[in-house]
Protein backbone atom coordinates (compact mmCIF):
# COMPACT_ATOMS: atom_id res chain seq x y z
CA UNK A 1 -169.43 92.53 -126.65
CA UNK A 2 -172.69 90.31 -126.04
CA UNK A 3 -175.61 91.36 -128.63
CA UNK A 4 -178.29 93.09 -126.97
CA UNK A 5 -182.32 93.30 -127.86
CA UNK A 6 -184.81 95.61 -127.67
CA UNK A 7 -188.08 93.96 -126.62
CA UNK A 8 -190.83 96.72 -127.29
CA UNK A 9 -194.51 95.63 -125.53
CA UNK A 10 -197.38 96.51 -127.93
CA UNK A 11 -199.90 93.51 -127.58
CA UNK A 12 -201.92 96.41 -125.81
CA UNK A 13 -202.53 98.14 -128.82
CA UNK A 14 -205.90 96.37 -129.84
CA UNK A 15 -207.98 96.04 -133.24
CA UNK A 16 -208.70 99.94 -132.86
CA UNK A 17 -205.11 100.83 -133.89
CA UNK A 18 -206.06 104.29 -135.95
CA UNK A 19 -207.15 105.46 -133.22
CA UNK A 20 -205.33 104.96 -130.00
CA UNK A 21 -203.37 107.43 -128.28
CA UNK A 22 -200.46 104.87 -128.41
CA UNK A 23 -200.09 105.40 -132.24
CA UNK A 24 -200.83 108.80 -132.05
CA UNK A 25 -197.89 111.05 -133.64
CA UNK A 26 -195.53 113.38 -131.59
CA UNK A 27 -192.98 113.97 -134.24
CA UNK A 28 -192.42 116.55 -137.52
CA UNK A 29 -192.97 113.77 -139.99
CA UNK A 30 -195.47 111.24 -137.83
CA UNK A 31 -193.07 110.07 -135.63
CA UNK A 32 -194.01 107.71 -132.99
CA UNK A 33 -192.93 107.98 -129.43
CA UNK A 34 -191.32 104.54 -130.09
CA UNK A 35 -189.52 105.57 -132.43
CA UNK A 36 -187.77 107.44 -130.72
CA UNK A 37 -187.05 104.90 -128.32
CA UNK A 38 -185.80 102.63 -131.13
CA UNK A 39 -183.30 105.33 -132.58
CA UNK A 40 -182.17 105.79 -129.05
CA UNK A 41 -181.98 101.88 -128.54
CA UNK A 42 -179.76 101.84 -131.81
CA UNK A 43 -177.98 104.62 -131.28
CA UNK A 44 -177.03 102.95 -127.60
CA UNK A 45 -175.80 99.58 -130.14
CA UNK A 46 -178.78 97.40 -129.05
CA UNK A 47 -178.89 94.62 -132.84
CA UNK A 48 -182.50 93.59 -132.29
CA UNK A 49 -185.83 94.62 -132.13
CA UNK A 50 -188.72 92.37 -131.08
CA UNK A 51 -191.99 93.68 -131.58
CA UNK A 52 -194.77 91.52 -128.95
CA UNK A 53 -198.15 92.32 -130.99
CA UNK A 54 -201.55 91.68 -131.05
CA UNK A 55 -201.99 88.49 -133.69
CA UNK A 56 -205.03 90.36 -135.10
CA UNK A 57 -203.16 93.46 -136.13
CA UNK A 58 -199.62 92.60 -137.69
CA UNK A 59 -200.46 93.69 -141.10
CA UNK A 60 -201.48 97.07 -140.02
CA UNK A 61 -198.68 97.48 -137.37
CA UNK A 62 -196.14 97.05 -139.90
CA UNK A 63 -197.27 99.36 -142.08
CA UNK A 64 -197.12 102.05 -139.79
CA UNK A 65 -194.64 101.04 -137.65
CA UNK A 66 -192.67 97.93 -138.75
CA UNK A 67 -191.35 98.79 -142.37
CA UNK A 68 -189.23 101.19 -141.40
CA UNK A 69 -187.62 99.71 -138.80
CA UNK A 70 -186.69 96.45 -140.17
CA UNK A 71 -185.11 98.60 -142.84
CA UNK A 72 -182.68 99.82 -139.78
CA UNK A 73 -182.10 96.33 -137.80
CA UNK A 74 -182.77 92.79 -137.63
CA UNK A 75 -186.30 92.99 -136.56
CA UNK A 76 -188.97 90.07 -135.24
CA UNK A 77 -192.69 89.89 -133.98
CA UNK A 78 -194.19 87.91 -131.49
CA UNK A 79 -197.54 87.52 -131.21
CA UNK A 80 -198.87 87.39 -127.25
CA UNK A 81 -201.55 85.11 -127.21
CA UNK A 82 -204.07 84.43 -124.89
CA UNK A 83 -204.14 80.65 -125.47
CA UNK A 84 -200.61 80.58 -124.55
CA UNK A 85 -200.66 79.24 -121.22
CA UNK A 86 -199.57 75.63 -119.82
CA UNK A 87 -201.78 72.89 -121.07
CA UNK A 88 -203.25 71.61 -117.53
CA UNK A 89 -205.34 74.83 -117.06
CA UNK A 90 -208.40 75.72 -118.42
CA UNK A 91 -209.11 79.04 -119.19
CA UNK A 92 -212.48 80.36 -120.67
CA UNK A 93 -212.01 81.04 -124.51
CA UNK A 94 -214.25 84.40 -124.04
CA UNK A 95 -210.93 86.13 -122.23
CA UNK A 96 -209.82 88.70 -125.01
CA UNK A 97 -207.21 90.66 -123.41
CA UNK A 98 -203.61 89.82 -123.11
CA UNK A 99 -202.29 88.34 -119.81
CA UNK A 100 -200.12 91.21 -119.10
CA UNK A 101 -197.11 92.70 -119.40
CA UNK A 102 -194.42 89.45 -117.22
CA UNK A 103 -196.66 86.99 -120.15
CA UNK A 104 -195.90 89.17 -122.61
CA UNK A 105 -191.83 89.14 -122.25
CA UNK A 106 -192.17 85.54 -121.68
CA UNK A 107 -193.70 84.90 -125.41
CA UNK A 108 -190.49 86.17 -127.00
CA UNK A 109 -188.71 83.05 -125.43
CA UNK A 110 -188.14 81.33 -128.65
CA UNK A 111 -186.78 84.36 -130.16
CA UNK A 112 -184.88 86.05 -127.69
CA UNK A 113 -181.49 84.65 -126.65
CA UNK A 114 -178.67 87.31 -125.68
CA UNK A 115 -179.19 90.08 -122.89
CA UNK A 116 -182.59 92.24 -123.75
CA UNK A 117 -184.00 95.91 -122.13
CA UNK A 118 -187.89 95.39 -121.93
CA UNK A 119 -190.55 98.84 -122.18
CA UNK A 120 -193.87 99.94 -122.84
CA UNK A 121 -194.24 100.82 -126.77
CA UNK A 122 -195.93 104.28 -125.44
CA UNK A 123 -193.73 105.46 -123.28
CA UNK A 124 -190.95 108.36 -123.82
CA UNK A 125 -187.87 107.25 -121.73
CA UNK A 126 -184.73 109.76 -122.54
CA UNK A 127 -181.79 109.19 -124.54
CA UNK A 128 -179.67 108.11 -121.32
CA UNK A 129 -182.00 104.47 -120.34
CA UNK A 130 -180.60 103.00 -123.28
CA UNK A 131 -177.01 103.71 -123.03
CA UNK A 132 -177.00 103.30 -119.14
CA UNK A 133 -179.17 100.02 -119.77
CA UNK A 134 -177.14 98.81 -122.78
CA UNK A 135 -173.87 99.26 -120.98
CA UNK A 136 -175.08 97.22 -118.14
CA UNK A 137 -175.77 94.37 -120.23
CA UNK A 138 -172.84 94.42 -122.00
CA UNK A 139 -170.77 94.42 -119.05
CA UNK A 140 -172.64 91.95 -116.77
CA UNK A 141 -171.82 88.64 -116.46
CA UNK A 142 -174.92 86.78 -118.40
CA UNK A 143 -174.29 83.25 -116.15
CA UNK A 144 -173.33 83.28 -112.68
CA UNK A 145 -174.93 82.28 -109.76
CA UNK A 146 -177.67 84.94 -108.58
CA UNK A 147 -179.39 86.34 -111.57
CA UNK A 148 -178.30 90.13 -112.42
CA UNK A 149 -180.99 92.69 -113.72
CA UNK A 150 -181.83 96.13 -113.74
CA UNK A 151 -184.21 99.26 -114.26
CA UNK A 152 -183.74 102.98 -114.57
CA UNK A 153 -184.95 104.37 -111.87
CA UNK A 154 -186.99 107.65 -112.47
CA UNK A 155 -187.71 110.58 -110.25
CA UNK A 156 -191.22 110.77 -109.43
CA UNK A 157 -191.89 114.27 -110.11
CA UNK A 158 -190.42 113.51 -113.41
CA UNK A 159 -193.07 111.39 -114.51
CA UNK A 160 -196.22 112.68 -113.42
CA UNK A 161 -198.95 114.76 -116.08
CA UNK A 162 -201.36 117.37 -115.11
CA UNK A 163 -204.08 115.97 -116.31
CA UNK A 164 -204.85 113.20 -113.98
CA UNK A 165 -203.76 110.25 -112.69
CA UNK A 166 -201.29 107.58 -113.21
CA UNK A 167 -200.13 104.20 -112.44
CA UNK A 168 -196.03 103.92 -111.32
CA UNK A 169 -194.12 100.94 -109.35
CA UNK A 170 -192.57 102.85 -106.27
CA UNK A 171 -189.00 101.47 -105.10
CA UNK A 172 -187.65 101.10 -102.30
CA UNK A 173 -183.52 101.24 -102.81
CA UNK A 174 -180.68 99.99 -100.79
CA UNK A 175 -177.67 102.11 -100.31
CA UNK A 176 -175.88 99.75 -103.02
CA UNK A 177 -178.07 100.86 -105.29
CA UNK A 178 -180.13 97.46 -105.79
CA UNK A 179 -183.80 97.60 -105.57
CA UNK A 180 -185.15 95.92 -101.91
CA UNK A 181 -189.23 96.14 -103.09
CA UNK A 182 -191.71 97.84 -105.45
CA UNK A 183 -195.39 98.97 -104.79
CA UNK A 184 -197.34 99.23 -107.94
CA UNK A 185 -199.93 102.64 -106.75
CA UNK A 186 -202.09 102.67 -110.21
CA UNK A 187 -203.59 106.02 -108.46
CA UNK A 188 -200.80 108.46 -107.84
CA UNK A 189 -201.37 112.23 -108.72
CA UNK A 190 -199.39 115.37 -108.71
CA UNK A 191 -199.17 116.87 -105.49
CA UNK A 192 -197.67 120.13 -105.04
CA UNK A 193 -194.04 119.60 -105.89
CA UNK A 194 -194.10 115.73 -105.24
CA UNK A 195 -197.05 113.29 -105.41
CA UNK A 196 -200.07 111.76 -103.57
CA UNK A 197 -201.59 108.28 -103.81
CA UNK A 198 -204.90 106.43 -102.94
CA UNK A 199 -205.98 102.77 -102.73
CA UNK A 200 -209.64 103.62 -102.37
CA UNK A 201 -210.34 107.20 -104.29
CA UNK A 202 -211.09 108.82 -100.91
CA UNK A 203 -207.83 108.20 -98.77
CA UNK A 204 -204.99 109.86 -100.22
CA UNK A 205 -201.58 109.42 -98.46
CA UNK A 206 -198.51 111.43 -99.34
CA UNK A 207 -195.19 110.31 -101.67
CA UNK A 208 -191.69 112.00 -100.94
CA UNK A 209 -190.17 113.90 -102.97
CA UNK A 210 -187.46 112.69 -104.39
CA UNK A 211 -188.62 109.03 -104.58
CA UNK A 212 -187.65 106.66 -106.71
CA UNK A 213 -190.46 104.98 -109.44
CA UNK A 214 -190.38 102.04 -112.11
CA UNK A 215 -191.55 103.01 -115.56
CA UNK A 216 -191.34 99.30 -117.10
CA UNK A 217 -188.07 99.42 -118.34
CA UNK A 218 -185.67 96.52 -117.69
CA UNK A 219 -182.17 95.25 -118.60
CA UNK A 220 -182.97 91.05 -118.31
CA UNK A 221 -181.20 88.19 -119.52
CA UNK A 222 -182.87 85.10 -121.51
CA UNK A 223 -182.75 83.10 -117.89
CA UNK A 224 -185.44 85.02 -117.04
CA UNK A 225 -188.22 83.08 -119.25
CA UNK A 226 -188.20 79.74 -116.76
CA UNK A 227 -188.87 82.55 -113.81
CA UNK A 228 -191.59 83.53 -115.55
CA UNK A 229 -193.08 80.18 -116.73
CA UNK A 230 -192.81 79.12 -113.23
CA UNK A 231 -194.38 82.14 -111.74
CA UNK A 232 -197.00 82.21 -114.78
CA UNK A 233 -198.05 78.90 -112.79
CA UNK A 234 -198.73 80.40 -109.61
CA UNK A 235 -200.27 83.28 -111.05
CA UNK A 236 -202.56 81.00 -112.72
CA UNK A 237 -203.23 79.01 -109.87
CA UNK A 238 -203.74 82.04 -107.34
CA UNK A 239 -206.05 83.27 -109.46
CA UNK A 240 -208.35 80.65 -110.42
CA UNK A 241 -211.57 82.41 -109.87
CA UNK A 242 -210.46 85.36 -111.60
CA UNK A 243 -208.74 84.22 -114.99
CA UNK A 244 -210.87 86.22 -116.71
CA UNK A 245 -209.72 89.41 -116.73
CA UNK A 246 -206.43 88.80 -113.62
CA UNK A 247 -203.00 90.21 -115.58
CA UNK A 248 -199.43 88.98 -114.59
CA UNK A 249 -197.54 92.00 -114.46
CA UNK A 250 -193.77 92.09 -114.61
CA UNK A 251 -193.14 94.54 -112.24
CA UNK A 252 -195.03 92.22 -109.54
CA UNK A 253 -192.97 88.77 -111.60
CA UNK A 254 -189.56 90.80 -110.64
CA UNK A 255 -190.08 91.83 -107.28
CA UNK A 256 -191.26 88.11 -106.09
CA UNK A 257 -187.65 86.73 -107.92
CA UNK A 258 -186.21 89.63 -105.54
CA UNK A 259 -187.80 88.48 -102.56
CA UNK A 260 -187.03 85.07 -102.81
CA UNK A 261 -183.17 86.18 -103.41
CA UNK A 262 -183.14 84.77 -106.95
CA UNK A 263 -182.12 88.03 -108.50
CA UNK A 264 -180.39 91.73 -107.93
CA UNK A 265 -181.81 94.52 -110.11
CA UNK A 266 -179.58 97.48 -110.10
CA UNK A 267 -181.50 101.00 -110.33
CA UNK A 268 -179.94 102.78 -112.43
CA UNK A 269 -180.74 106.35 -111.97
CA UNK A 270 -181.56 109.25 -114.50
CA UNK A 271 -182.76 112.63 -114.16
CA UNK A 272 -184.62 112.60 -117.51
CA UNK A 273 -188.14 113.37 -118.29
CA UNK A 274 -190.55 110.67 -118.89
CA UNK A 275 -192.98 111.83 -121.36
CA UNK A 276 -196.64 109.57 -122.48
CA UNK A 277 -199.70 110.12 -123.64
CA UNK A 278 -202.09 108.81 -120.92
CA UNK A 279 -204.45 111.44 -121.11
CA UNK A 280 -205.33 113.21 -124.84
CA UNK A 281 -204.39 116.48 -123.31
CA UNK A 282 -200.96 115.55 -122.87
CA UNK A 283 -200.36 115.08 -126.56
CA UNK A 284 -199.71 118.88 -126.94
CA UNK A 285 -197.08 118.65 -124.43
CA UNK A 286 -195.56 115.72 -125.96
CA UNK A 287 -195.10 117.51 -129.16
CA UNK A 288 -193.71 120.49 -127.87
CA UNK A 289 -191.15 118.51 -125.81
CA UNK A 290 -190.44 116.69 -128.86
CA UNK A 291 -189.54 119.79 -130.60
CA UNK A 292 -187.54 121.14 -128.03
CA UNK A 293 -185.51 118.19 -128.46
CA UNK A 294 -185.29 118.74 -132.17
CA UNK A 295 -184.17 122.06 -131.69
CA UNK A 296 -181.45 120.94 -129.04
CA UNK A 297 -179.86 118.44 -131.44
CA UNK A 298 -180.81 115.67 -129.68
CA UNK A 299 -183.10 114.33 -132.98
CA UNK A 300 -182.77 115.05 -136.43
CA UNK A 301 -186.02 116.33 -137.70
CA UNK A 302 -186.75 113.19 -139.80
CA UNK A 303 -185.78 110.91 -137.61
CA UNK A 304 -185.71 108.21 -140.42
CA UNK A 305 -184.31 109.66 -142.98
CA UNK A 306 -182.30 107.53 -145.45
């Protein structure tokens, strides 16, 4: 059986880290929603956690974050930096934020060798992503010819809030079960029972219900990172004028490779609740959802317990 990482993305959490929603916690005894996802991760046999940070803050984040973990599994930390970038562009030094989320996967290249699942570090995914991701790498062939990936594929009204608006990667799926595109909306709101959309905050054009959306977590292998170098380079290029504040996005990195017939995601489907904290509001619903899965079994109340 081929070891398997857990890359978590956290170079978004900035310099303010007491205070961001992303650190804020959901469980009995302070739990983070990652750490849930990292008990689920281990719990699915995943050997490997690589934490992609914010240079500025690695002191503080493993204080409240790393120490425990690293007493669980072989743990690493990669900082994404903004100077990391191929040596004949030129990039203003003022740019402060992090190139996005396809540069930050591509920093843990020297660290990151056997099959990896890749998420957001605030996002609640459900117990059944990381055994239905984990037992996809495991069982896929990690050389081959076309490159092999995959996502859990969520059901829209699964993952929407009341309290506003969020941003989801709507796919299109093929009756094998491999994704054909994805659309990131970054304006899609609850609807009745399904979902709306707009481009422009006045046009707002219906989603099915039923459909299909990306929540940024993927089952990749280490060929990935020379996919994303080379499309790092066309990013960079396309957006010359822009470089700024333009982000490379791995949703965007993984549908071009599809495209252009380089790779096959599967979508691997789950009916389980996604669960954030995009809006303060929905912290109170976090909790209680957190509790409910306390009471169910599906957590022990201290979920680090020695």
């Amino acid at each position: 059986m081929a070891q398997t990482t857990l890359v978590v993305l956290a170079a978004g959490i900035g310099s303010r880290f007491g205070g961001l929603k992303q650190v804020e916690p959901v469980g009995p005894n302070n739990e983070l929603i990652i750490d849930y996802s990292i008990y689920d991760a281990l719990k699915a046999g995943f050997d490997k956690v690589v934490f992609v940070i914010n240079e500025n803050i690695q002191e503080l984040f493993r204080e409240r974050i790393g120490r425990k973990i690293e007493k669980k599994v072989d743990t690493a930390y990669i900082f994404q930096k903004t100077n990391d970038f191929p040596a004949d562009f030129t990039v203003s030094a003022g740019r402060q934020k992090p190139w996005g989320t396809a540069h930050a996967v591509f920093s843990c290249r020297k660290v990151v060798d056997s099959p990896f699942v890749s998420l957001n570090s605030d996002d609640y995914y459900g117990v059944s992503a990381f055994q239905k991701l984990g037992d996809f790498l495991k069982n896929t062939a990690y050389y081959g010819g076309q490159q092999q990936y995959a996502m859990i594929g969520y059901v829209l009204e699964n993952t929407l809030t009341e309290n506003g608006s969020v941003a989801r990667g709507i796919c299109s799926v093929n009756p094998e079960g491999y994704l054909q595109e994805i659309h990131e909306r970054t304006r899609i709101e609850k609807f009745g029972e399904a979902g709306r959309y707009t481009e422009n905050g006045q046009n707002w054009l219906p989603i099915p219900k039923g459909s299909i959306v990306s929540m940024n977590i993927w089952g990749l292998t280490p060929r990935i990172f020379g996919e994303l170098e080379s499309g790092f380079h066309q990013f960079l290029r396309q957006n010359q004028g822009q470089l700024d504040k333009a982000e490379y996005y791995l949703p965007e990195a993984i549908g071009t490779l599809v495209a252009g017939g380089k790779a096959q995601v599967k979508v691997l489907p789950t009916s389980d609740r996604w669960y954030g904290v995009t809006y303060q509001q929905d912290k109170f619903q976090v909790k209680k959802a957190i509790a409910e899965l306390i009471r169910a079994g599906v957590y022990p109340e201290n979920l680090w317990a020695d």
